[in-house]
C-alpha atoms as a PDB file:
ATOM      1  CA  UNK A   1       0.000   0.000   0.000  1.00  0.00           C
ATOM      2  CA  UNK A   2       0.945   3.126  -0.760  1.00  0.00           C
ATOM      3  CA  UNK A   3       1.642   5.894   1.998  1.00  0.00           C
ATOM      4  CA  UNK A   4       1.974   9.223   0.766  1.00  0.00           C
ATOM      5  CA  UNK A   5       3.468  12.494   2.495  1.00  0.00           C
ATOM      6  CA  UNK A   6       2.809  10.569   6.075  1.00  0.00           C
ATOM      7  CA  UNK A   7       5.819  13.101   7.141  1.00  0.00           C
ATOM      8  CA  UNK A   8       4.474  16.437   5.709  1.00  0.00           C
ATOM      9  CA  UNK A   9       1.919  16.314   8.941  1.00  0.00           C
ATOM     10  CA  UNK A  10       2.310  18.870  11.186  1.00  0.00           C
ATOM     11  CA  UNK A  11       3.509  17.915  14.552  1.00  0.00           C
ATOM     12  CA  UNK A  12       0.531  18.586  16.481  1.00  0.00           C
ATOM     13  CA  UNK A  13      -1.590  15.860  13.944  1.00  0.00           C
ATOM     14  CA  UNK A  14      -0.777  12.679  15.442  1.00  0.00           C
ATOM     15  CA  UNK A  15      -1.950   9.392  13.546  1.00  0.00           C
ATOM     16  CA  UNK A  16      -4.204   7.245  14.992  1.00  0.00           C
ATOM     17  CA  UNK A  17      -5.405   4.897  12.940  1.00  0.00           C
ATOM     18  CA  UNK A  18      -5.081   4.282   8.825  1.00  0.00           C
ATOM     19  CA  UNK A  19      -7.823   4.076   6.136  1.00  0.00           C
ATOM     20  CA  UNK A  20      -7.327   2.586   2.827  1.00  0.00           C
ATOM     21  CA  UNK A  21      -9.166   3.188   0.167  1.00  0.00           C
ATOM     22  CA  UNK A  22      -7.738   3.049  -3.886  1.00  0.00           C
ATOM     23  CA  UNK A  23      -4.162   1.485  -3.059  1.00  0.00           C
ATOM     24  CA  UNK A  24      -3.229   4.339  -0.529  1.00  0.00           C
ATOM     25  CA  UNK A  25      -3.248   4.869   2.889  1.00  0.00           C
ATOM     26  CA  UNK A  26      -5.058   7.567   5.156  1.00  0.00           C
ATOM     27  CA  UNK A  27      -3.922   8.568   8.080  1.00  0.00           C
ATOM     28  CA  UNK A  28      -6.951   9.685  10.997  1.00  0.00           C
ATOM     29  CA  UNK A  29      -5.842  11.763  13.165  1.00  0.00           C
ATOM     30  CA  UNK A  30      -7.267  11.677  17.067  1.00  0.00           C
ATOM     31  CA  UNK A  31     -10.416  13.196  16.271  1.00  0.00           C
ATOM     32  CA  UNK A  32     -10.871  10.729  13.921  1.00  0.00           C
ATOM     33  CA  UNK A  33     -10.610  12.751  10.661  1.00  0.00           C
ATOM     34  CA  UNK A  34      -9.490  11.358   7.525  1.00  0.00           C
ATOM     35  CA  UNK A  35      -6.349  13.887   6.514  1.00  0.00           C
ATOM     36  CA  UNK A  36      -6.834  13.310   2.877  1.00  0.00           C
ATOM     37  CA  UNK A  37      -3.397  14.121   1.265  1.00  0.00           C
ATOM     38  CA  UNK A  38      -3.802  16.702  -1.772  1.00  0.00           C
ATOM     39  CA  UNK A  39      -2.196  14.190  -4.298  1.00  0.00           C
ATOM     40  CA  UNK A  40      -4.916  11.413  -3.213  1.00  0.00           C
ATOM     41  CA  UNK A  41      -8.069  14.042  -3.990  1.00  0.00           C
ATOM     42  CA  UNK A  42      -6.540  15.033  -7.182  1.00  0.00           C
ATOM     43  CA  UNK A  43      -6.036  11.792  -8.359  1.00  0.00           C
ATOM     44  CA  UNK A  44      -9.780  10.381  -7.523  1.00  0.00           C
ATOM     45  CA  UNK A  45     -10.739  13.942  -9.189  1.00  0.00           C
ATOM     46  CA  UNK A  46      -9.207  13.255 -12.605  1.00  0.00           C
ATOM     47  CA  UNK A  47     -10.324   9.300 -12.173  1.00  0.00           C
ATOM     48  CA  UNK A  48     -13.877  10.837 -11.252  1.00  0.00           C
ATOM     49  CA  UNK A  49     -13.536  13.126 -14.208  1.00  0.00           C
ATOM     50  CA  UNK A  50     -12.201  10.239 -16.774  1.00  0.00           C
ATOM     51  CA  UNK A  51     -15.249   8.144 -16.213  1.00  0.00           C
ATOM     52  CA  UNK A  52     -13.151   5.720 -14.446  1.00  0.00           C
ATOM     53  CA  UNK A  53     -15.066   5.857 -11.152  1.00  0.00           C
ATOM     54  CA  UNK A  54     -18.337   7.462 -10.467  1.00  0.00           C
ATOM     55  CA  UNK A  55     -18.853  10.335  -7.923  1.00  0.00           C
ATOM     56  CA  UNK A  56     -21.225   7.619  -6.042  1.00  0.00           C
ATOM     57  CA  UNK A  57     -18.021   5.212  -6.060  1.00  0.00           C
ATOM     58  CA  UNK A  58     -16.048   7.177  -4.657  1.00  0.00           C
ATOM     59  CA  UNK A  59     -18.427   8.819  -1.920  1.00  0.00           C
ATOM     60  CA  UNK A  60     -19.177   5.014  -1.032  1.00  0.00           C
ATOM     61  CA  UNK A  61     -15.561   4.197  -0.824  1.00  0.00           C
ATOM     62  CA  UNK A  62     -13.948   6.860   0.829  1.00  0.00           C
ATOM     63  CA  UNK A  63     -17.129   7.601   3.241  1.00  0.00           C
ATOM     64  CA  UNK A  64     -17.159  11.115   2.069  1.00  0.00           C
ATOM     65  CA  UNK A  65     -20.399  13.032   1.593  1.00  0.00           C
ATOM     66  CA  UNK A  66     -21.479  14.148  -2.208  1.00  0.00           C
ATOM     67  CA  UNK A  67     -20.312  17.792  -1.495  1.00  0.00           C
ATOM     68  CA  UNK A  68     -16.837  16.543  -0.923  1.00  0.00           C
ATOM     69  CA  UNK A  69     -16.398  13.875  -3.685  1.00  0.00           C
ATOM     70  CA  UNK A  70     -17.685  16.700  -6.193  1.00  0.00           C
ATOM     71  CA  UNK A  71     -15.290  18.966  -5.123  1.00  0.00           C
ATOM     72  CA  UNK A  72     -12.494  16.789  -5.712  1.00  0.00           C
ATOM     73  CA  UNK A  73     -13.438  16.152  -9.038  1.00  0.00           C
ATOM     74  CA  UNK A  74     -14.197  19.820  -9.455  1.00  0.00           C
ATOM     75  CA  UNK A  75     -10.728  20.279  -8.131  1.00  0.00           C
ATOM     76  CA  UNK A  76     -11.896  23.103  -6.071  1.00  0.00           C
ATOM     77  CA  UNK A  77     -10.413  23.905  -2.805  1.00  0.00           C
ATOM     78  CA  UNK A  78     -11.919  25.913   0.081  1.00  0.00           C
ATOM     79  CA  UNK A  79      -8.477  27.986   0.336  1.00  0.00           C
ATOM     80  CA  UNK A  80      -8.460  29.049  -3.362  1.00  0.00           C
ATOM     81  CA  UNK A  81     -11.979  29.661  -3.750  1.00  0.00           C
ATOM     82  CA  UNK A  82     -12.900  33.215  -1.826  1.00  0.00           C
ATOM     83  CA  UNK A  83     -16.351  33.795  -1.755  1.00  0.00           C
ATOM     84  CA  UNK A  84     -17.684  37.042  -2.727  1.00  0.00           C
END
């Protein structure tokens, strides 16, 4: 399995547990919050976005709700979206 940018968490983010989903590995922090790593949402976006997997697929998978699995393959981010 694949376990990407484990280290680029900042010290105060300690792992607790780890959730696959697609080949790679999730860490949940204490609260038990998925930390989704950037790479990992871009790549379901572009699979999403491909036709490869379906937004449902993904939202079943990854136990996301439909807001977040859209904006992945929107490829929107709350930071670089300001609202008006």
């Amino acid at each position: 399995m694949n376990s990407p940018n484990l280290g680029d968490l900042s010290s105060d983010q300690k792992i607790q547990n780890i959730f696959h989903a697609y080949g790679h590995s999730i860490p949940v922090g204490k609260d038990g919050r998925r930390l989704w790593p950037t790479k990992f949402k871009r790549a379901m976006g572009q699979r999403m976005r491909s036709g490869e997997l379906s937004i449902g697929e993904v939202q079943k998978t990854c136990q996301v709700s439909n807001k977040t699995a859209y904006s992945w393959r929107n490829g929107s981010s709350r930071k670089s979206s300001p609202k008006q």
